[in-house]
Protein backbone atom coordinates (compact mmCIF):
# COMPACT_ATOMS: atom_id res chain seq x y z
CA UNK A 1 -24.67 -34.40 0.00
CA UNK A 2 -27.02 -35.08 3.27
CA UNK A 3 -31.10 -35.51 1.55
CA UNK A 4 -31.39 -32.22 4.07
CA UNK A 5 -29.41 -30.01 1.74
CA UNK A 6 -30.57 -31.13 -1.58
CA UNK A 7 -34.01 -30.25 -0.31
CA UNK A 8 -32.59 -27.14 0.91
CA UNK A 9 -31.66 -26.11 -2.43
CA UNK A 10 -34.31 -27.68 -4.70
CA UNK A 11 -36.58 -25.12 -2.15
CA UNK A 12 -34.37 -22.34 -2.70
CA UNK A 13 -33.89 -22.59 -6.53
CA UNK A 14 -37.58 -23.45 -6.94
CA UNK A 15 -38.39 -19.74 -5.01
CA UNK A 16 -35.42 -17.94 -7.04
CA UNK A 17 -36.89 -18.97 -10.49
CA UNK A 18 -40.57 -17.88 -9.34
CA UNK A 19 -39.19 -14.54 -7.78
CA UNK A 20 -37.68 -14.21 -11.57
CA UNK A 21 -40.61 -15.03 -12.98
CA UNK A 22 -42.41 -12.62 -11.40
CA UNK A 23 -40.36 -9.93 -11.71
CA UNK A 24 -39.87 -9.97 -7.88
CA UNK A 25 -36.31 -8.36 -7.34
CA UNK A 26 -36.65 -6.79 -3.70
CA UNK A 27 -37.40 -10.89 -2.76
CA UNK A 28 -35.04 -12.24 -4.92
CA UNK A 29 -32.51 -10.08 -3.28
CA UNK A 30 -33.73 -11.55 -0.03
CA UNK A 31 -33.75 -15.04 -0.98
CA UNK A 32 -30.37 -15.06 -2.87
CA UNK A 33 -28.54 -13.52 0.70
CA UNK A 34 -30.86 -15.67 2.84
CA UNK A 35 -29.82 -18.22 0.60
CA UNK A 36 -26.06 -17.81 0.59
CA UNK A 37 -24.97 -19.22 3.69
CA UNK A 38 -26.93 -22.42 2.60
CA UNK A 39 -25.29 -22.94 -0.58
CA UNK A 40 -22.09 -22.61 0.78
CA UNK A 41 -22.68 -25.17 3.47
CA UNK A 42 -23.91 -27.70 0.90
CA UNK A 43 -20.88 -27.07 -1.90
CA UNK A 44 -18.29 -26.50 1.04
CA UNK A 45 -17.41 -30.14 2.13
CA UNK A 46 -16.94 -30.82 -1.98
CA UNK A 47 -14.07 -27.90 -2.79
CA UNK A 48 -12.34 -28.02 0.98
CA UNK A 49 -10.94 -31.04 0.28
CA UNK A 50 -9.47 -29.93 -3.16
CA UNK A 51 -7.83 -27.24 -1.75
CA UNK A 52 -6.72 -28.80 1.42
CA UNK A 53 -7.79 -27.15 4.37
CA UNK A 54 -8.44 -27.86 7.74
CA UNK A 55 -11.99 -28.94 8.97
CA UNK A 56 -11.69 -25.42 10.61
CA UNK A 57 -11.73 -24.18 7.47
CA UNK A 58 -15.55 -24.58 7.16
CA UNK A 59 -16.48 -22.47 10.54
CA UNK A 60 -14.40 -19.35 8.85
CA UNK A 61 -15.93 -19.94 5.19
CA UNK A 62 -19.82 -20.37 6.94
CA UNK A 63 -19.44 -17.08 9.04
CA UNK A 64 -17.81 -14.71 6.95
CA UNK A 65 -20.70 -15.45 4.68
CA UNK A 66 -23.38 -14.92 6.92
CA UNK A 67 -22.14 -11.48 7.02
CA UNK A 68 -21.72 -11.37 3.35
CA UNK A 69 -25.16 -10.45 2.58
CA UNK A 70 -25.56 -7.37 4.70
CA UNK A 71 -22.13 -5.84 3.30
CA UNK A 72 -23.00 -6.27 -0.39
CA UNK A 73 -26.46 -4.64 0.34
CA UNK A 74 -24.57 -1.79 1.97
CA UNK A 75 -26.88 -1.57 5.40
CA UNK A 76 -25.90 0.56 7.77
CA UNK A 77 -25.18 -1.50 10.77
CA UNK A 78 -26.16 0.14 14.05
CA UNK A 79 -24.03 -2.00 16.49
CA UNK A 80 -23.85 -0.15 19.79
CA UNK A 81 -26.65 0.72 22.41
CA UNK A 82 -26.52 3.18 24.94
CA UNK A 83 -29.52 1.80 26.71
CA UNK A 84 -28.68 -1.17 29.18
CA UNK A 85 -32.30 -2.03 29.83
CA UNK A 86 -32.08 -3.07 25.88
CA UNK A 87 -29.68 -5.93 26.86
CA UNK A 88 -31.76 -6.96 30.00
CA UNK A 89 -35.30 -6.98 27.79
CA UNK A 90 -33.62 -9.13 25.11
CA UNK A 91 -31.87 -11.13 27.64
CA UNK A 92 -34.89 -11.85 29.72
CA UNK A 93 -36.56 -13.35 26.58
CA UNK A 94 -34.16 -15.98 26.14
CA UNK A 95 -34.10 -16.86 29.64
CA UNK A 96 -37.90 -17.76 29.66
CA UNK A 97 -37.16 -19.98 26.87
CA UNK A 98 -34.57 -21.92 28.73
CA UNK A 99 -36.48 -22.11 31.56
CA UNK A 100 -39.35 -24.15 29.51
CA UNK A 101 -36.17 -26.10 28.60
CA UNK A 102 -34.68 -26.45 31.36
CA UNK A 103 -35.16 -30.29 32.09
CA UNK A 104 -33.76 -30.94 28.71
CA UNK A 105 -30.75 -28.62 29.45
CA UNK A 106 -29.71 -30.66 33.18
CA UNK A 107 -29.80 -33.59 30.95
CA UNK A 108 -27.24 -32.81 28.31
CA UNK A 109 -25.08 -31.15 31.26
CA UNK A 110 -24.71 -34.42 33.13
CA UNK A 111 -24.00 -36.29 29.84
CA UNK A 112 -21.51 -34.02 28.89
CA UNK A 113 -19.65 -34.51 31.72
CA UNK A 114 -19.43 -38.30 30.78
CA UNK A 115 -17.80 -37.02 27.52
CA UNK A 116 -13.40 -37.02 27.19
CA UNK A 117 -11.91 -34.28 29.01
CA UNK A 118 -11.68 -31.30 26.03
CA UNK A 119 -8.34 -29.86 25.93
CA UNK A 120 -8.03 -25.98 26.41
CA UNK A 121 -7.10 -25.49 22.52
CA UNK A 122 -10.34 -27.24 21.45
CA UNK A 123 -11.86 -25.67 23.88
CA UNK A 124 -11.21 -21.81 22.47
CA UNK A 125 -11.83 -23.19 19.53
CA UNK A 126 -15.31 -24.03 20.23
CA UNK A 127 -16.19 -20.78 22.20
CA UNK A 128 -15.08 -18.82 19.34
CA UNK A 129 -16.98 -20.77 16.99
CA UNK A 130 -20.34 -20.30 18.21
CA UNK A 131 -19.86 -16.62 19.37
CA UNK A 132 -19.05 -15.80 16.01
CA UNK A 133 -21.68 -17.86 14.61
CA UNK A 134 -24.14 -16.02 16.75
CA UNK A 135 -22.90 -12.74 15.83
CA UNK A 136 -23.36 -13.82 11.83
CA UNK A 137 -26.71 -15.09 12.54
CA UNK A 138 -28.01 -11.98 14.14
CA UNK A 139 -26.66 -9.97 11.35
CA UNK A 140 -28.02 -12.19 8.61
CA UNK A 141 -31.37 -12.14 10.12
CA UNK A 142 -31.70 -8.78 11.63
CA UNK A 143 -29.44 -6.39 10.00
CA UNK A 144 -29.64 -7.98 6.51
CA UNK A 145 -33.28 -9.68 6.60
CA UNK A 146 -35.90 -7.72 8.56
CA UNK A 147 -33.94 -3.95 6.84
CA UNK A 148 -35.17 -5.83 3.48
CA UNK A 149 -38.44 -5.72 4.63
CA UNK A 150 -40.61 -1.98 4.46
CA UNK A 151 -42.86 -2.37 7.35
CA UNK A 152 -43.09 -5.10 10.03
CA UNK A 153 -45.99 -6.53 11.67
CA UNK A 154 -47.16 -9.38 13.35
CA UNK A 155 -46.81 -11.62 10.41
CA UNK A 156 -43.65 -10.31 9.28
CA UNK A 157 -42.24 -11.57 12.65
CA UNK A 158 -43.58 -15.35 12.41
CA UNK A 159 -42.00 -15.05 8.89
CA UNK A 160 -38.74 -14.43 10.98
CA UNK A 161 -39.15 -17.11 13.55
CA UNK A 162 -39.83 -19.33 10.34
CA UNK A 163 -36.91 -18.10 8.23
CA UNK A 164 -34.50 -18.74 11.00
CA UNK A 165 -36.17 -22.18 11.89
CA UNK A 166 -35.55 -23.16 8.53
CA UNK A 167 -31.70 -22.10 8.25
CA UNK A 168 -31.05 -24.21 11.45
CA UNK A 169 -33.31 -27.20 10.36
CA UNK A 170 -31.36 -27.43 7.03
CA UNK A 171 -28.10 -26.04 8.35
CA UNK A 172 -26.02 -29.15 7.70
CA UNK A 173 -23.80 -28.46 10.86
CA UNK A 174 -26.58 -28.70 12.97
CA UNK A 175 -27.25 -31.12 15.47
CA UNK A 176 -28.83 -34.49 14.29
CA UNK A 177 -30.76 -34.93 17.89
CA UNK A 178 -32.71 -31.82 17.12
CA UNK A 179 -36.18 -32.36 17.41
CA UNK A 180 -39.18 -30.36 16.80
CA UNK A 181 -39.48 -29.23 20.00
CA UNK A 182 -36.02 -27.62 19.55
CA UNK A 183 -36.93 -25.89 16.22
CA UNK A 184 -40.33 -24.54 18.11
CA UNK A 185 -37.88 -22.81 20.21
CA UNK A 186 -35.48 -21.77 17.60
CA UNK A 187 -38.66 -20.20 16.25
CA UNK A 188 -39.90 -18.19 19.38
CA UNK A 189 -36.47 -17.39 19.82
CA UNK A 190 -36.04 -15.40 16.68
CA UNK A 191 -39.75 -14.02 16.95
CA UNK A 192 -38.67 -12.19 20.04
CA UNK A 193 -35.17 -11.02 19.13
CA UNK A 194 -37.00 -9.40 15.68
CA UNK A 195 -39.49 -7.67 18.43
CA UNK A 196 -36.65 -6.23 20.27
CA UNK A 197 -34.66 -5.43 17.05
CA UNK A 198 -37.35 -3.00 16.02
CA UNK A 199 -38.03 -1.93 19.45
CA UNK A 200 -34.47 -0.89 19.42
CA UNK A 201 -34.38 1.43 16.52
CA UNK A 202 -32.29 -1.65 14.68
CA UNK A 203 -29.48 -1.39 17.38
CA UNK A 204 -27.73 -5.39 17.26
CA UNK A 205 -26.04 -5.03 19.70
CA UNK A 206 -28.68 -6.51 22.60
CA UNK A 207 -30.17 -8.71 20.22
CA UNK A 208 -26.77 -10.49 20.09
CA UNK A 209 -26.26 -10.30 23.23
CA UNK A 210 -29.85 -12.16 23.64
CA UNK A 211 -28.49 -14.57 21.28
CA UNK A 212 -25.59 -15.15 22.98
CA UNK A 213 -27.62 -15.52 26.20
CA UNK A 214 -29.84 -18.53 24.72
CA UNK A 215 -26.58 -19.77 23.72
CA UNK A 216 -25.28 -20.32 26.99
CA UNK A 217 -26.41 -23.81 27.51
CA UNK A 218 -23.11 -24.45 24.78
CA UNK A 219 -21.16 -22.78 26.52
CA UNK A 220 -22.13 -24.71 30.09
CA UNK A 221 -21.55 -27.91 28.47
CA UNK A 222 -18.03 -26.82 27.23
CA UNK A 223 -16.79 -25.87 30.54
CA UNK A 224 -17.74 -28.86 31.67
CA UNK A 225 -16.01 -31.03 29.34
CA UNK A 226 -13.04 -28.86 29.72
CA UNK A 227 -13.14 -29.49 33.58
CA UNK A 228 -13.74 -33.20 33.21
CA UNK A 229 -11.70 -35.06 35.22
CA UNK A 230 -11.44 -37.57 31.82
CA UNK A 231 -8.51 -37.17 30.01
CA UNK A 232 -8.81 -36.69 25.98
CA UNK A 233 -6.76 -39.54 23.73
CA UNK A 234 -4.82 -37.41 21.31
């Protein structure tokens, strides 16, 4: 297991015996769903082999229990949003913090392109992957976390940008060549998608869609793998 993870979880356990302790169950609640996605990333690789599955077996397992949390709680998600300005507001967020990125983003573009052509099954694959990850993130943090919470204010929102910073810096999927920079932005980014999740009466939908949007630079450097002229050894 990567040093990452058993930090991860010597944090987590640490904050589940003192929520016990103290007789805390509204946070312990919090941390153990918070939690849950984590645990199952660091025990995964260890029982996947045993049962042999696939190394897609993982991406299934990690987002079905991302949702997990919310289900068992029974929150009613509010998924749709009549209001297209909602989309554009929490789209428009995400797009600044590209911008302040985008030097960074025009690099790993033209490097991707010096990557093996990606077939069209790997591809979908990949798409899939991190649209459904993105999804299960939004509904972790927004529909399960910040409905855990009874009233939100400024500091409840860093608390946010901090929670989610911490999934992604000890999510073991996640990219090595992160660097702090990249987890200041993870943070801003989840900061501003909590705003517009209570400015939207708890409506997902455009907060996803946000997500989605900051996403996009994945998505860019798919396509152009896919396109490359390169063709993949099989």
């Amino acid at each position: 297991m990567p040093t990452k993870q058993k930090v991860s979880l010597f944090i987590i356990v640490v904050l589940l015996l003192l929520c016990f302790i103290l007789d805390e169950h509204s946070v312990l609640i919090l941390l153990l769903g918070l939690s849950f996605p984590l645990c199952i990333m660091a025990v995964g690789p260890y029982i996947y082999p045993l049962l042999r599955t696939g190394s897609q077996t993982r991406f299934y397992v990690l987002t079905i229990s991302l949702f997990i949390p919310a289900l068992i709680t029974s929150n009613n998600i509010i998924w749709a949003s009549d209001n297209a300005s909602h989309f554009l507001v929490a789209a428009l967020g995400s797009i600044l913090l590209l911008s302040l990125q985008i030097k960074g983003i025009i690099k790993s573009i033209r490097v991707s392109s010096l990557f093996p052509k990606m077939t069209f099954a790997v591809y979908t694959r990949q798409v899939l992957n991190i649209t459904f990850l993105t999804f299960g993130e939004e509904v972790l943090f927004r529909a399960f976390f910040m409905k855990q919470i009874p009233s939100i204010n400024g500091f409840e929102y860093l608390i946010c940008g901090f929670v989610f910073s911490f999934y992604h810096y000890f999510n073991r999927y996640a990219k090595n060549i992160y660097t702090v920079k990249d987890y200041n932005y993870q943070f801003l980014l989840a900061v501003w998608l909590a705003v517009c999740f209570e400015m939207f009466n708890h409506s997902i939908m455009p907060v996803i869609f946000g997500h989605l949007v900051y996403n996009s630079t994945n998505y860019i450097v798919y396509t152009v793998q896919l396109l490359n002229h390169k063709q993949v050894d099989q």
